[in-house]
PDB file of N, CA and C in Angstrom:
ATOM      1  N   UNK A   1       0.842  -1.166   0.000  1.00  0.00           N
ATOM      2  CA  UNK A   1       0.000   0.000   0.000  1.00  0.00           C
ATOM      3  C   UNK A   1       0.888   1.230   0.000  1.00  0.00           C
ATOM      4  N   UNK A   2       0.157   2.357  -0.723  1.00  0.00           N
ATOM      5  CA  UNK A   2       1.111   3.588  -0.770  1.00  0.00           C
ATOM      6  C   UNK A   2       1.370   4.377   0.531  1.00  0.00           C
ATOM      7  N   UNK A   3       1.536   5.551   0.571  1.00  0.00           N
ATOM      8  CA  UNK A   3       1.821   6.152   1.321  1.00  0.00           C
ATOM      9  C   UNK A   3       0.834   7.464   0.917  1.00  0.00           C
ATOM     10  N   UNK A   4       0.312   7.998   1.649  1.00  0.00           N
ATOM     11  CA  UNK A   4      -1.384   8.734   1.616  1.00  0.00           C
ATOM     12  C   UNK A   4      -0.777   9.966   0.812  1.00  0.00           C
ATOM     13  N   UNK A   5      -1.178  10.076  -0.107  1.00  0.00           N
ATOM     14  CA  UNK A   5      -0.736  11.410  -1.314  1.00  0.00           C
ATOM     15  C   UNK A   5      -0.542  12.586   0.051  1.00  0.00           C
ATOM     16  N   UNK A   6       0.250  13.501  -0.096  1.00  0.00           N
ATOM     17  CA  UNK A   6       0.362  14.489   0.548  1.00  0.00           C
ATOM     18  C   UNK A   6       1.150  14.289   1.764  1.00  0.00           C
ATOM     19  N   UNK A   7       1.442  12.663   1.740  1.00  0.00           N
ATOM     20  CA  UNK A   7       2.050  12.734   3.416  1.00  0.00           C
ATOM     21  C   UNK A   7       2.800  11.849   2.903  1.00  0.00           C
ATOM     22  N   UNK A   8       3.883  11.738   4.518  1.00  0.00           N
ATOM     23  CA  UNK A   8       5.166  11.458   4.264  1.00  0.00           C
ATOM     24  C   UNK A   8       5.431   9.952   5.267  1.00  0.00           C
ATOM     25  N   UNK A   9       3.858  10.157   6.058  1.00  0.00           N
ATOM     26  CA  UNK A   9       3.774   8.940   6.888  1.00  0.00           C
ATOM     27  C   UNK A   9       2.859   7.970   6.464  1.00  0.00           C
ATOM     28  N   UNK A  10       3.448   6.320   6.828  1.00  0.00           N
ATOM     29  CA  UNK A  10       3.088   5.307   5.767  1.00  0.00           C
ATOM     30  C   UNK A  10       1.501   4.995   6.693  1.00  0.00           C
ATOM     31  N   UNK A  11       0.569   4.567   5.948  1.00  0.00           N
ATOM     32  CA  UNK A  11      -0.647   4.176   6.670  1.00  0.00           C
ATOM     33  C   UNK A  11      -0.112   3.269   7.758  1.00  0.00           C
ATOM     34  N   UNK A  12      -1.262   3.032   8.778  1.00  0.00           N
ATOM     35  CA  UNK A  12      -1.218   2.338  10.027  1.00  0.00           C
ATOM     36  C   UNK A  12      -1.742   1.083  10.051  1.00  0.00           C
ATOM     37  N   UNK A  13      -1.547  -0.010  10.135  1.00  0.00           N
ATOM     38  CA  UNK A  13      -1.676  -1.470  10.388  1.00  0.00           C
ATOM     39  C   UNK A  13      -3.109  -1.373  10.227  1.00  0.00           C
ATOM     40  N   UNK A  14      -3.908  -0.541  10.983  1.00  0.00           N
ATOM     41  CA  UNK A  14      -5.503  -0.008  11.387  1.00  0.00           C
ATOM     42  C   UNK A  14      -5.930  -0.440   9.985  1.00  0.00           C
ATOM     43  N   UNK A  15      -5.265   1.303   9.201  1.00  0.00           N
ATOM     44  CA  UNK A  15      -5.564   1.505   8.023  1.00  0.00           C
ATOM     45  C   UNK A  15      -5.454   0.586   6.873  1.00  0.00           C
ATOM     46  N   UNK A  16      -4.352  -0.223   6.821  1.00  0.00           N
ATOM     47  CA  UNK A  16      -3.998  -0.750   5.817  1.00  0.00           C
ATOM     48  C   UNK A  16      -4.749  -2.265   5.780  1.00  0.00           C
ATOM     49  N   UNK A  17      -5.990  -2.646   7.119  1.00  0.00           N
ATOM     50  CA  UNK A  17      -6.479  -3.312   7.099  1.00  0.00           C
ATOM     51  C   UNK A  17      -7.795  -3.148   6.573  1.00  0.00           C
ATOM     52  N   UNK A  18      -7.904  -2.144   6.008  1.00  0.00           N
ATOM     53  CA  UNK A  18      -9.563  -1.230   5.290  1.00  0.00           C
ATOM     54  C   UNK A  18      -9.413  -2.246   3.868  1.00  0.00           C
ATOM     55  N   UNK A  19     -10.404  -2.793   3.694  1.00  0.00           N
ATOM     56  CA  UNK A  19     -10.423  -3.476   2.416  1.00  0.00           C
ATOM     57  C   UNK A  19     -11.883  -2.664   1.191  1.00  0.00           C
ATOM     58  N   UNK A  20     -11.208  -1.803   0.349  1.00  0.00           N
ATOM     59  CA  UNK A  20     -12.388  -1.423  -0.304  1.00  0.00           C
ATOM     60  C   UNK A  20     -12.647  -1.624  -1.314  1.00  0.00           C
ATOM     61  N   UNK A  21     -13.814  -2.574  -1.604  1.00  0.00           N
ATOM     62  CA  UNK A  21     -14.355  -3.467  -3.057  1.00  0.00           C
ATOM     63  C   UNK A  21     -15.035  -1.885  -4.159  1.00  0.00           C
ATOM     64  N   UNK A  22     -14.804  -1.963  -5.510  1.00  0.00           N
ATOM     65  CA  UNK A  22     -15.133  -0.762  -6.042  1.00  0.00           C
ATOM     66  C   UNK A  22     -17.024  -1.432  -6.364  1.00  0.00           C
ATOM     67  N   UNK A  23     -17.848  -1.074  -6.295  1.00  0.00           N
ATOM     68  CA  UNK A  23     -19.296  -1.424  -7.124  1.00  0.00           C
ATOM     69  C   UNK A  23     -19.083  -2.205  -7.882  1.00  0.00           C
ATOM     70  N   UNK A  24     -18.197  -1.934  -9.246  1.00  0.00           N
ATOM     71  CA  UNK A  24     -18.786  -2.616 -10.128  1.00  0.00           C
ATOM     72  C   UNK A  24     -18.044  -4.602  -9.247  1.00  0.00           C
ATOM     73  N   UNK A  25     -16.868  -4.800  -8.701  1.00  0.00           N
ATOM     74  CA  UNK A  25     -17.130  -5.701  -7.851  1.00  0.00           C
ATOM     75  C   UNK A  25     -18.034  -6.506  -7.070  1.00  0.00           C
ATOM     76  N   UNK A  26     -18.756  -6.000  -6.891  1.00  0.00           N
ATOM     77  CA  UNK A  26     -19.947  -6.724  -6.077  1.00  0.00           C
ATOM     78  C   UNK A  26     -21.325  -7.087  -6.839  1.00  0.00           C
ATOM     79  N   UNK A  27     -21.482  -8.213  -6.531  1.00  0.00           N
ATOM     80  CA  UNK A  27     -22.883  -8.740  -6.937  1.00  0.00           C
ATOM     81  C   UNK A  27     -24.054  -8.220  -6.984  1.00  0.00           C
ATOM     82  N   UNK A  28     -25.247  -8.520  -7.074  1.00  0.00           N
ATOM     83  CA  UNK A  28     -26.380  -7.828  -6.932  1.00  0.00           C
ATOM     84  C   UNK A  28     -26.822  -7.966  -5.668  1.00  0.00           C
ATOM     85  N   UNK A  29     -26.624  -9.425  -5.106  1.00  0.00           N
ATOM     86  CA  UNK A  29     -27.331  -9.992  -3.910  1.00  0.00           C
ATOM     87  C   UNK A  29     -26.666  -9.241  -2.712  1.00  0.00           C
ATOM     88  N   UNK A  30     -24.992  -9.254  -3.082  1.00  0.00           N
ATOM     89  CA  UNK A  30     -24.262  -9.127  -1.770  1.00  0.00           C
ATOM     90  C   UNK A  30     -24.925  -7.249  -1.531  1.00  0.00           C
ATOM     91  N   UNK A  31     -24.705  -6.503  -3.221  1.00  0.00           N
ATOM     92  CA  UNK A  31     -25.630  -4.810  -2.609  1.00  0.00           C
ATOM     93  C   UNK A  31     -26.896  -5.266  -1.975  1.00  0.00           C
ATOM     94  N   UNK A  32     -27.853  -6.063  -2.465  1.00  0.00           N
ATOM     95  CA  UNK A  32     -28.857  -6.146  -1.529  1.00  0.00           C
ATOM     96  C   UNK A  32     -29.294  -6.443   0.171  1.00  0.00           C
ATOM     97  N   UNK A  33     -28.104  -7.200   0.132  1.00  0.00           N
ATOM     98  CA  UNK A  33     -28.082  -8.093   1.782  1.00  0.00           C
ATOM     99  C   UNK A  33     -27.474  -7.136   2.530  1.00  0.00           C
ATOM    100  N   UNK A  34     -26.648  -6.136   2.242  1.00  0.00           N
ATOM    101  CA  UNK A  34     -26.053  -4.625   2.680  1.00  0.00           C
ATOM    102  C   UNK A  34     -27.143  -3.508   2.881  1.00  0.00           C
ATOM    103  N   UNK A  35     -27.868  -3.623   2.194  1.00  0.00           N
ATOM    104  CA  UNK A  35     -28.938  -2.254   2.228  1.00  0.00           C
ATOM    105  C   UNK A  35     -30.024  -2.824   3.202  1.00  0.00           C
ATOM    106  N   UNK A  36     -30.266  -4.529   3.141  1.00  0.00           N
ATOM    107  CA  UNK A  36     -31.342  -4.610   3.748  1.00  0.00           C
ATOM    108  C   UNK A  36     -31.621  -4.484   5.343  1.00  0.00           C
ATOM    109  N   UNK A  37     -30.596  -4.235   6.130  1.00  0.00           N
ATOM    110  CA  UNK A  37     -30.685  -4.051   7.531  1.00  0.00           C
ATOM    111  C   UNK A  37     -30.803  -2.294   7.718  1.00  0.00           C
ATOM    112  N   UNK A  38     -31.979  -2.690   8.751  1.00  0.00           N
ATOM    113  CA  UNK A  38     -32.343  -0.964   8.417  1.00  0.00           C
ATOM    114  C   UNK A  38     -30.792  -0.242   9.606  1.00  0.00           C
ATOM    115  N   UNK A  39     -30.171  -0.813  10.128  1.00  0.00           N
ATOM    116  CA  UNK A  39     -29.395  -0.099  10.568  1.00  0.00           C
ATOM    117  C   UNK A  39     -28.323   0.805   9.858  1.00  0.00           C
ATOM    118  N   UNK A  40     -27.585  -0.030   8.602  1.00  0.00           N
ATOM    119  CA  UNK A  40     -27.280   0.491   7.670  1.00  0.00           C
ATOM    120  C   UNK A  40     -27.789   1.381   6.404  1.00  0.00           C
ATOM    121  N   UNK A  41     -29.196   1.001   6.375  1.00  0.00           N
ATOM    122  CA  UNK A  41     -29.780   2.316   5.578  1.00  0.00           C
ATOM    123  C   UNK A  41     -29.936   3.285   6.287  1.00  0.00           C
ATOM    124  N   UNK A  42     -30.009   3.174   7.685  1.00  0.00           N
ATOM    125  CA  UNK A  42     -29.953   4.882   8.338  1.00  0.00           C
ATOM    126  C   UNK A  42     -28.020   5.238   8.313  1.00  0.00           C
ATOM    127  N   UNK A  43     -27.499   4.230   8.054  1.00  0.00           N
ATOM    128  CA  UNK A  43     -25.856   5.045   7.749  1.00  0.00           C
ATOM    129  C   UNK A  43     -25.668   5.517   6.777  1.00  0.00           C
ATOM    130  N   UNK A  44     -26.230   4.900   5.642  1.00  0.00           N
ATOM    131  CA  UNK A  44     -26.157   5.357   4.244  1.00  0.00           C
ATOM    132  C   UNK A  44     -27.249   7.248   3.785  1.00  0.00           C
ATOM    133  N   UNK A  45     -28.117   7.019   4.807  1.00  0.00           N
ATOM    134  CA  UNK A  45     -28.886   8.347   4.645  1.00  0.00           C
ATOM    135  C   UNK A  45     -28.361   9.539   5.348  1.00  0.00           C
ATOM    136  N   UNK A  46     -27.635   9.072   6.533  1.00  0.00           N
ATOM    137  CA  UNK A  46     -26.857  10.157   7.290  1.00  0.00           C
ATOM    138  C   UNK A  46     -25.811  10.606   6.414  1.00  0.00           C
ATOM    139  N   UNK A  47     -24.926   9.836   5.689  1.00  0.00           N
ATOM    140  CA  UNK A  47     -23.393  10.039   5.018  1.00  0.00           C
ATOM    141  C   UNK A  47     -24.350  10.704   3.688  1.00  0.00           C
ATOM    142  N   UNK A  48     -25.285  10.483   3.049  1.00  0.00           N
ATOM    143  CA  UNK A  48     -25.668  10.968   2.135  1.00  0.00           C
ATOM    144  C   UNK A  48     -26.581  12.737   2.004  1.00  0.00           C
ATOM    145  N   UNK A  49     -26.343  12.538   3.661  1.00  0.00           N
ATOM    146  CA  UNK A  49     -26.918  14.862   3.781  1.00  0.00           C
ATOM    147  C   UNK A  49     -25.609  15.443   4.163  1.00  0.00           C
ATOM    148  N   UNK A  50     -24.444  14.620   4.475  1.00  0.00           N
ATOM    149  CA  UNK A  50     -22.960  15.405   4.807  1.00  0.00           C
ATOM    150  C   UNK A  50     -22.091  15.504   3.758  1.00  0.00           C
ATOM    151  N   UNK A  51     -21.435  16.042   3.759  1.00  0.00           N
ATOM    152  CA  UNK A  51     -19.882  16.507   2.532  1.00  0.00           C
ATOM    153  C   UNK A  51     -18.854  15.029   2.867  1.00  0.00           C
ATOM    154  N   UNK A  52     -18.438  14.617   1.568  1.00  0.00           N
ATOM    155  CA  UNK A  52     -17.296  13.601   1.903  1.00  0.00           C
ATOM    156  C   UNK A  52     -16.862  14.052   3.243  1.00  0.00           C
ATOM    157  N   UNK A  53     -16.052  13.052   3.942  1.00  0.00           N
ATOM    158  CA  UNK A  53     -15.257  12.985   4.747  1.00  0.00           C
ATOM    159  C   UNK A  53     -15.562  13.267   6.052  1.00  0.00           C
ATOM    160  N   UNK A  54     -17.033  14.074   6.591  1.00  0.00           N
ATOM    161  CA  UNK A  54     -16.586  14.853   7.520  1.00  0.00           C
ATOM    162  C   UNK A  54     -17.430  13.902   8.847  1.00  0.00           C
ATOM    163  N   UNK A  55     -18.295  13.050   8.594  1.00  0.00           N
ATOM    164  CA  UNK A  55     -18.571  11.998   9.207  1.00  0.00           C
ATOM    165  C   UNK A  55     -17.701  10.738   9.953  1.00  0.00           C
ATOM    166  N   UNK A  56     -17.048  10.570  11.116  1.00  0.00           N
ATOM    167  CA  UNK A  56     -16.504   9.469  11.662  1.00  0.00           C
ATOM    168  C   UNK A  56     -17.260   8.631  12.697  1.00  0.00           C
ATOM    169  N   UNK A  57     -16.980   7.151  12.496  1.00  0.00           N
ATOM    170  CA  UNK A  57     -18.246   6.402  12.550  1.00  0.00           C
ATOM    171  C   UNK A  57     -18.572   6.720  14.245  1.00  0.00           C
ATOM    172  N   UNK A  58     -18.202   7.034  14.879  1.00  0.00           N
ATOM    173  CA  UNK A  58     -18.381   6.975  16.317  1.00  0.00           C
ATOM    174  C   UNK A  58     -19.676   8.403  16.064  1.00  0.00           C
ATOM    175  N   UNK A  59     -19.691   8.997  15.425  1.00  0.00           N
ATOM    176  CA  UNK A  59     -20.136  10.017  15.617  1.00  0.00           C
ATOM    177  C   UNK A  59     -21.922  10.032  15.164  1.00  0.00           C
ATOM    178  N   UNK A  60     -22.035   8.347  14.980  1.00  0.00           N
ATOM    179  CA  UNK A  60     -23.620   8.060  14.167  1.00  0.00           C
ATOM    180  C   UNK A  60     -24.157   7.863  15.326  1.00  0.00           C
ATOM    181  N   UNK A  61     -25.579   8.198  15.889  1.00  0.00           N
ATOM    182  CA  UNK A  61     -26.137   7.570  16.927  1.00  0.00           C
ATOM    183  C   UNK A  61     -26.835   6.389  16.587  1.00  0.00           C
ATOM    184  N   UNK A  62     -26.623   5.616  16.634  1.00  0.00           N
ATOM    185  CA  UNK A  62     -27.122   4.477  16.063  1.00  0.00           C
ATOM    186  C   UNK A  62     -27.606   2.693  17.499  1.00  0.00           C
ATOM    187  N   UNK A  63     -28.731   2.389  17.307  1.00  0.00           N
ATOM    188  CA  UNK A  63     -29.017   1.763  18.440  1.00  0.00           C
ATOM    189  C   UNK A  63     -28.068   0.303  18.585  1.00  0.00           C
ATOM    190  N   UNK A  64     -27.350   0.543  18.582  1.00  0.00           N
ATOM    191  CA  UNK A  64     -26.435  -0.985  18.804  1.00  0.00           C
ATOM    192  C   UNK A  64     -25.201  -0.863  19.417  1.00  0.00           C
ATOM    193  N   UNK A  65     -24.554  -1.725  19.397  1.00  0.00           N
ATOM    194  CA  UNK A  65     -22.791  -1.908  20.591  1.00  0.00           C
ATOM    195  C   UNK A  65     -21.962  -1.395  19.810  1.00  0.00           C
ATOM    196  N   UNK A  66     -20.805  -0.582  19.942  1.00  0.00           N
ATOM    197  CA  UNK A  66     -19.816  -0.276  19.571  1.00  0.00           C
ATOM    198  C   UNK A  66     -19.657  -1.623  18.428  1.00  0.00           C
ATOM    199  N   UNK A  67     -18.926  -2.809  18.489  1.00  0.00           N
ATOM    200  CA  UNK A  67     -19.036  -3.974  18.364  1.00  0.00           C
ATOM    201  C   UNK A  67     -19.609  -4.345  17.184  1.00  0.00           C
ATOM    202  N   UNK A  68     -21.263  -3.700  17.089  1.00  0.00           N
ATOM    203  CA  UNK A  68     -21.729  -4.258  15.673  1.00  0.00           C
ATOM    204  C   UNK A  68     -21.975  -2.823  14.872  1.00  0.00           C
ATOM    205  N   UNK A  69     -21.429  -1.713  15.417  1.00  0.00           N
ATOM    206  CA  UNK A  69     -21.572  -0.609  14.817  1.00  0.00           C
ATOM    207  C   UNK A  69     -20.532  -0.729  13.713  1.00  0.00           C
ATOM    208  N   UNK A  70     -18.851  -1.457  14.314  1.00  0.00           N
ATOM    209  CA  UNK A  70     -17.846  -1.686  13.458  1.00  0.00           C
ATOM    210  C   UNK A  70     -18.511  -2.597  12.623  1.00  0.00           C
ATOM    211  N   UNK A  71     -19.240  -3.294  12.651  1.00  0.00           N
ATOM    212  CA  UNK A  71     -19.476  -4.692  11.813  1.00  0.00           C
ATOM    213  C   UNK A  71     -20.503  -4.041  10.662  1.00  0.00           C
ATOM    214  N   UNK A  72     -21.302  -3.164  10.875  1.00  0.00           N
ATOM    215  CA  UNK A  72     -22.115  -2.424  10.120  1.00  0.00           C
ATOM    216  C   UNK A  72     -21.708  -1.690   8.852  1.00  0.00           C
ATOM    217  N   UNK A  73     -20.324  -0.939   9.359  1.00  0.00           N
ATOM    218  CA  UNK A  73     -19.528   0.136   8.824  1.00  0.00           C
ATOM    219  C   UNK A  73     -19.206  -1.339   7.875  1.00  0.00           C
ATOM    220  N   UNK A  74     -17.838  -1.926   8.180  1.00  0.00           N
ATOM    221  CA  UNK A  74     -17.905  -3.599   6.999  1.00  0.00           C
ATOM    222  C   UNK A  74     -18.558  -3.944   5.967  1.00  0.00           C
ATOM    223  N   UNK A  75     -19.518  -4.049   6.478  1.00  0.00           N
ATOM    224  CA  UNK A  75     -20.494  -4.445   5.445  1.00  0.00           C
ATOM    225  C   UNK A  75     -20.845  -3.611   4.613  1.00  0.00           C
ATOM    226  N   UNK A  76     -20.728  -2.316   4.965  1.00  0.00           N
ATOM    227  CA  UNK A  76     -20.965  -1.330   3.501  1.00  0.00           C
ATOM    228  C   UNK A  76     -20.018  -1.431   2.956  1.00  0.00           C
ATOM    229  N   UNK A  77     -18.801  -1.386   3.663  1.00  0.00           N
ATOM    230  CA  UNK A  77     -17.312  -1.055   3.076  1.00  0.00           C
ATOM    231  C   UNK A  77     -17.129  -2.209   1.823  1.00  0.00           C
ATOM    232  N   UNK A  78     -17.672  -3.670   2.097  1.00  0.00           N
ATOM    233  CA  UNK A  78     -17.111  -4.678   1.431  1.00  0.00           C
ATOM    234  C   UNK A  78     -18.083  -4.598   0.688  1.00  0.00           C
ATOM    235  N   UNK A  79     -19.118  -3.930   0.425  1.00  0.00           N
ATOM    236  CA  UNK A  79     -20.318  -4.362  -0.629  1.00  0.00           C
ATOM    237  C   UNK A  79     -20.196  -3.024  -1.579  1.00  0.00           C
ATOM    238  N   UNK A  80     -18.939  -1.955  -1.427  1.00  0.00           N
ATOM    239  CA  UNK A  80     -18.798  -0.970  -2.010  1.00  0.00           C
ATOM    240  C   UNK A  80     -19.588   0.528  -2.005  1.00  0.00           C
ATOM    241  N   UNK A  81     -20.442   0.436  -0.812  1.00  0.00           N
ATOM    242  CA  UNK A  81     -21.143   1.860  -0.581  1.00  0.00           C
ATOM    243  C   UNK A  81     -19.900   3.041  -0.181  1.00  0.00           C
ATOM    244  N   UNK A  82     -18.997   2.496   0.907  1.00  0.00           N
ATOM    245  CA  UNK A  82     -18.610   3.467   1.480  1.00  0.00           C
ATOM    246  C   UNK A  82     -17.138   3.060   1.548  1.00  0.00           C
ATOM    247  N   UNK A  83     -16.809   4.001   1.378  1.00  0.00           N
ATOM    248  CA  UNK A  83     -15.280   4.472   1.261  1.00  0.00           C
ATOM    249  C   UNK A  83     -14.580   4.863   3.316  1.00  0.00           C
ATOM    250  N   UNK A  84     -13.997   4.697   3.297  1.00  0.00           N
ATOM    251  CA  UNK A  84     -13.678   5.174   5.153  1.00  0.00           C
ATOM    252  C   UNK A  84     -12.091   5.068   4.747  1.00  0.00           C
ATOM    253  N   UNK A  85     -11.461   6.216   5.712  1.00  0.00           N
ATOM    254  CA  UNK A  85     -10.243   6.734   6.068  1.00  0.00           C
ATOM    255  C   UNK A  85      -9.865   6.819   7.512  1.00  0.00           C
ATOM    256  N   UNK A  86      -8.385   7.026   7.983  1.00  0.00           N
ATOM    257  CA  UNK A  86      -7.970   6.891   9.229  1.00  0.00           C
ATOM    258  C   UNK A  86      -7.379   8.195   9.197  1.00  0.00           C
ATOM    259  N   UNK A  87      -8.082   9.257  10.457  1.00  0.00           N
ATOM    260  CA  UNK A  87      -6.915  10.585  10.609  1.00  0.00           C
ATOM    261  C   UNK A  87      -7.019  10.214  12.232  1.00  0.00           C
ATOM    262  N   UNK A  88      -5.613   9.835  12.338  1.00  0.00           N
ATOM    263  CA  UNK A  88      -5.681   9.615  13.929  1.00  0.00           C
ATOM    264  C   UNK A  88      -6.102   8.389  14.423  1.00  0.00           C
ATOM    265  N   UNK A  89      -7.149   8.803  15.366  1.00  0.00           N
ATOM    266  CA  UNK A  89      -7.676   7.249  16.132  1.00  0.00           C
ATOM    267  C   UNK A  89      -8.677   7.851  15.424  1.00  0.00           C
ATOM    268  N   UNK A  90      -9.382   8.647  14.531  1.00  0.00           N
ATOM    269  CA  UNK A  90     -11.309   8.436  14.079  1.00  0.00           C
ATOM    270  C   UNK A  90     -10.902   8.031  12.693  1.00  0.00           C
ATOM    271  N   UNK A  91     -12.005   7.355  12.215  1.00  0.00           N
ATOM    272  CA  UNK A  91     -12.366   6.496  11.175  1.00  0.00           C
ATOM    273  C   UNK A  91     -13.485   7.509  10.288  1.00  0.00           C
ATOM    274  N   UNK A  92     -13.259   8.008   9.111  1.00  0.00           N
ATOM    275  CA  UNK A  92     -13.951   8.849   8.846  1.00  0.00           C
ATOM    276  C   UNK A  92     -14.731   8.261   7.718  1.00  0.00           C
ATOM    277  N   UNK A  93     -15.953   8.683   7.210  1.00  0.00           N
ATOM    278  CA  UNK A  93     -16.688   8.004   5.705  1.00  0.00           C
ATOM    279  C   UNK A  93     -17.299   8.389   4.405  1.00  0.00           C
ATOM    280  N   UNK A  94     -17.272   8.130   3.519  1.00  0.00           N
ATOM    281  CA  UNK A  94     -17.850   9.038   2.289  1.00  0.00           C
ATOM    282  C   UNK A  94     -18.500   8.095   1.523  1.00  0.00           C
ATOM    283  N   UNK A  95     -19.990   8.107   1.573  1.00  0.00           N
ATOM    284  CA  UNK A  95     -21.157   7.517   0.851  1.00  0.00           C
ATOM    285  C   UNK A  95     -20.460   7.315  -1.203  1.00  0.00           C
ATOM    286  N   UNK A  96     -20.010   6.037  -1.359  1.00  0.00           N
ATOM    287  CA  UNK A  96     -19.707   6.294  -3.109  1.00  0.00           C
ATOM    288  C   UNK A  96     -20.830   6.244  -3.892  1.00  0.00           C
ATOM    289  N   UNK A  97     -21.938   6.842  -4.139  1.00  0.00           N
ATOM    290  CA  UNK A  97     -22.987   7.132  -4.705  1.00  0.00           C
ATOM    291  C   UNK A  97     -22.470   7.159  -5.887  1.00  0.00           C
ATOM    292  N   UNK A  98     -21.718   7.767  -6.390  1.00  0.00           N
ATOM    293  CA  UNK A  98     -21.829   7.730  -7.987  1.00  0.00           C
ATOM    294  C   UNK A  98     -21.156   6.810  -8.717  1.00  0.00           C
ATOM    295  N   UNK A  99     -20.041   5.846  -8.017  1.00  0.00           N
ATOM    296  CA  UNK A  99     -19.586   4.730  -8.070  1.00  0.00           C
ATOM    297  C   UNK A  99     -20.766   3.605  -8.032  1.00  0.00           C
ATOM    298  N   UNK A 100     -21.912   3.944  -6.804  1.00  0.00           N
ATOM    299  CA  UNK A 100     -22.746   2.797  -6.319  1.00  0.00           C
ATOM    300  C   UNK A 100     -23.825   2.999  -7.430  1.00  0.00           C
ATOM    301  N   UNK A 101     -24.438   4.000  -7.806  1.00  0.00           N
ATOM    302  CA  UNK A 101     -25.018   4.536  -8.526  1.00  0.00           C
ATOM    303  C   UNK A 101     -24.665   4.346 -10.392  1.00  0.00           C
ATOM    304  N   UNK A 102     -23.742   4.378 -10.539  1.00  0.00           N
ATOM    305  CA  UNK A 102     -23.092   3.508 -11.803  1.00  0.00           C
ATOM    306  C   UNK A 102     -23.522   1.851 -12.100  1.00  0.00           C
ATOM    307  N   UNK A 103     -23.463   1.370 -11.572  1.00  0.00           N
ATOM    308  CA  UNK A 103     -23.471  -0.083 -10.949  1.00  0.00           C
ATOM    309  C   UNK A 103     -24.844  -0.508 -10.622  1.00  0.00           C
ATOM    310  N   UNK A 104     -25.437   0.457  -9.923  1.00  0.00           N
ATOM    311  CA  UNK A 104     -27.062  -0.401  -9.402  1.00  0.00           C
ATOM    312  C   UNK A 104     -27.725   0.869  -9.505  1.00  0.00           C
ATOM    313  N   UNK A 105     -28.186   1.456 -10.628  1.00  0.00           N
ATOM    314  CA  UNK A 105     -28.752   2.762 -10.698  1.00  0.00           C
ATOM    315  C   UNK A 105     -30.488   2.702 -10.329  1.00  0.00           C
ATOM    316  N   UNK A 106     -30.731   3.402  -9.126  1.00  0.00           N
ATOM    317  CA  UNK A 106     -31.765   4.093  -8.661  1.00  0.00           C
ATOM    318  C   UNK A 106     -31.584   3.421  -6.892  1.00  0.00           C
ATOM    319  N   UNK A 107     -31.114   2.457  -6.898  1.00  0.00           N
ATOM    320  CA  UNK A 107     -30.949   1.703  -5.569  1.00  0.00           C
ATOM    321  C   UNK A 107     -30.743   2.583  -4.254  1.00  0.00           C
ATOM    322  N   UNK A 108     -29.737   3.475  -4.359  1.00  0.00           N
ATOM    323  CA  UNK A 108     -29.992   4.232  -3.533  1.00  0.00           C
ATOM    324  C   UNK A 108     -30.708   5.537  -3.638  1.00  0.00           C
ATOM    325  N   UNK A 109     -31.393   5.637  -4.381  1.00  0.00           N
ATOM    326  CA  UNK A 109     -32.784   6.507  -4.460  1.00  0.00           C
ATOM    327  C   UNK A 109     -33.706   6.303  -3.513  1.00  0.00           C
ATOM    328  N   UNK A 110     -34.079   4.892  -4.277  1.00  0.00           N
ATOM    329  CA  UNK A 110     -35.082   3.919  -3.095  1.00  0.00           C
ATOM    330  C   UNK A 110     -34.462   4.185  -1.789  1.00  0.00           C
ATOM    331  N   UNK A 111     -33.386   3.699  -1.279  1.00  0.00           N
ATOM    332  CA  UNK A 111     -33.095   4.120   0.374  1.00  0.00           C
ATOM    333  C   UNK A 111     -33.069   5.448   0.611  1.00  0.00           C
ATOM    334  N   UNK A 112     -32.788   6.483   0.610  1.00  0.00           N
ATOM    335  CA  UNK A 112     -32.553   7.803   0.557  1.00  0.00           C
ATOM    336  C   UNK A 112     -34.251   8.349   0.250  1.00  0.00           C
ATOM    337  N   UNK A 113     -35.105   7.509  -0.232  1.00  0.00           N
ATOM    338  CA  UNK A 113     -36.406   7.714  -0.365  1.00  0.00           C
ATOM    339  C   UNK A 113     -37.604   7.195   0.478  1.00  0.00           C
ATOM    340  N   UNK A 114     -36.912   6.407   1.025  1.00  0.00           N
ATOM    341  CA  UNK A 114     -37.394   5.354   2.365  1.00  0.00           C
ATOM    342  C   UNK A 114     -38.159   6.012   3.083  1.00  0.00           C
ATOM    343  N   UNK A 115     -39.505   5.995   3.432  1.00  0.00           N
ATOM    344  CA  UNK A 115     -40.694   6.195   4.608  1.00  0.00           C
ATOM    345  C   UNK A 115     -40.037   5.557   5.772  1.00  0.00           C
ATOM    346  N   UNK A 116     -40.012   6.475   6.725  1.00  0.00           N
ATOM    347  CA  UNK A 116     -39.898   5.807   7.884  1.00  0.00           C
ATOM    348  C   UNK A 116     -41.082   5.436   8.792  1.00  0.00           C
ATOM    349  N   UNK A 117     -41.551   4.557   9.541  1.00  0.00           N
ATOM    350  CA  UNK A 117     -42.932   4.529  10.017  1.00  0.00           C
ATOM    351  C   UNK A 117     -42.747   5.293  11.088  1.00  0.00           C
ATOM    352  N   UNK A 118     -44.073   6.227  11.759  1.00  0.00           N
ATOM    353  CA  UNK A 118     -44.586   6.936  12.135  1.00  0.00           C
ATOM    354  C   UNK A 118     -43.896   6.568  13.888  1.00  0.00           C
ATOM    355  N   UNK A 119     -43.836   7.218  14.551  1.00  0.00           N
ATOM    356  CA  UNK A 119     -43.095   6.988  15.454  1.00  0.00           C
ATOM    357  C   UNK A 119     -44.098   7.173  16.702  1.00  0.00           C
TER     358      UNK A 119
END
């Protein structure tokens, strides 16, 4: 792995353990089995009202354990939604919509279009 354009220090063991599949990589089923837990379509709708980057995953309120929050973040990562970076100890994320959107066009429309039931 390179060394992060602009810097002079080599990624971190952390980092260099980020595995990111591009869209057109992934199947139809594996994007589907990714979108279908509503925990992750509320990650994908949060990263999709913010600017690249400025989202780090600790920072989602999201109802589950530290534990499967990492396991959540994964599963987008390997099914090609989301892109994530290391500055420091935070883990930061950027929704690839137009990558994901190339690949399975309207899919995340539908999520990003999602009714939530009435609370």
């Amino acid at each position: 792995m390179s060394v992060r354009q602009g810097s002079n220090i080599a990624p971190t063991a952390r980092a260099r353990s980020l595995v990111h599949r591009h869209p057109r990589e992934v199947s139809l089923q594996t994007a589907l089995d990714a979108v279908a837990d509503p925990v992750r379509r509320a990650i994908i709708r949060e990263l999709a009202g913010q600017p690249d980057w400025t989202r780090a995953c600790g920072t989602f309120d999201l109802p589950v354990s530290k534990a499967t929050r990492s396991h959540h973040f994964a599963v987008l990562r390997e099914a090609g939604l989301i892109e994530q970076r290391d500055e420091g100890a935070r883990r930061f994320n950027r929704l690839r919509r137009p990558e994901f959107d190339a690949e399975f066009p309207g899919m995340l429309d539908l999520i990003l279009d999602e009714r939530r039931p009435a609370e």
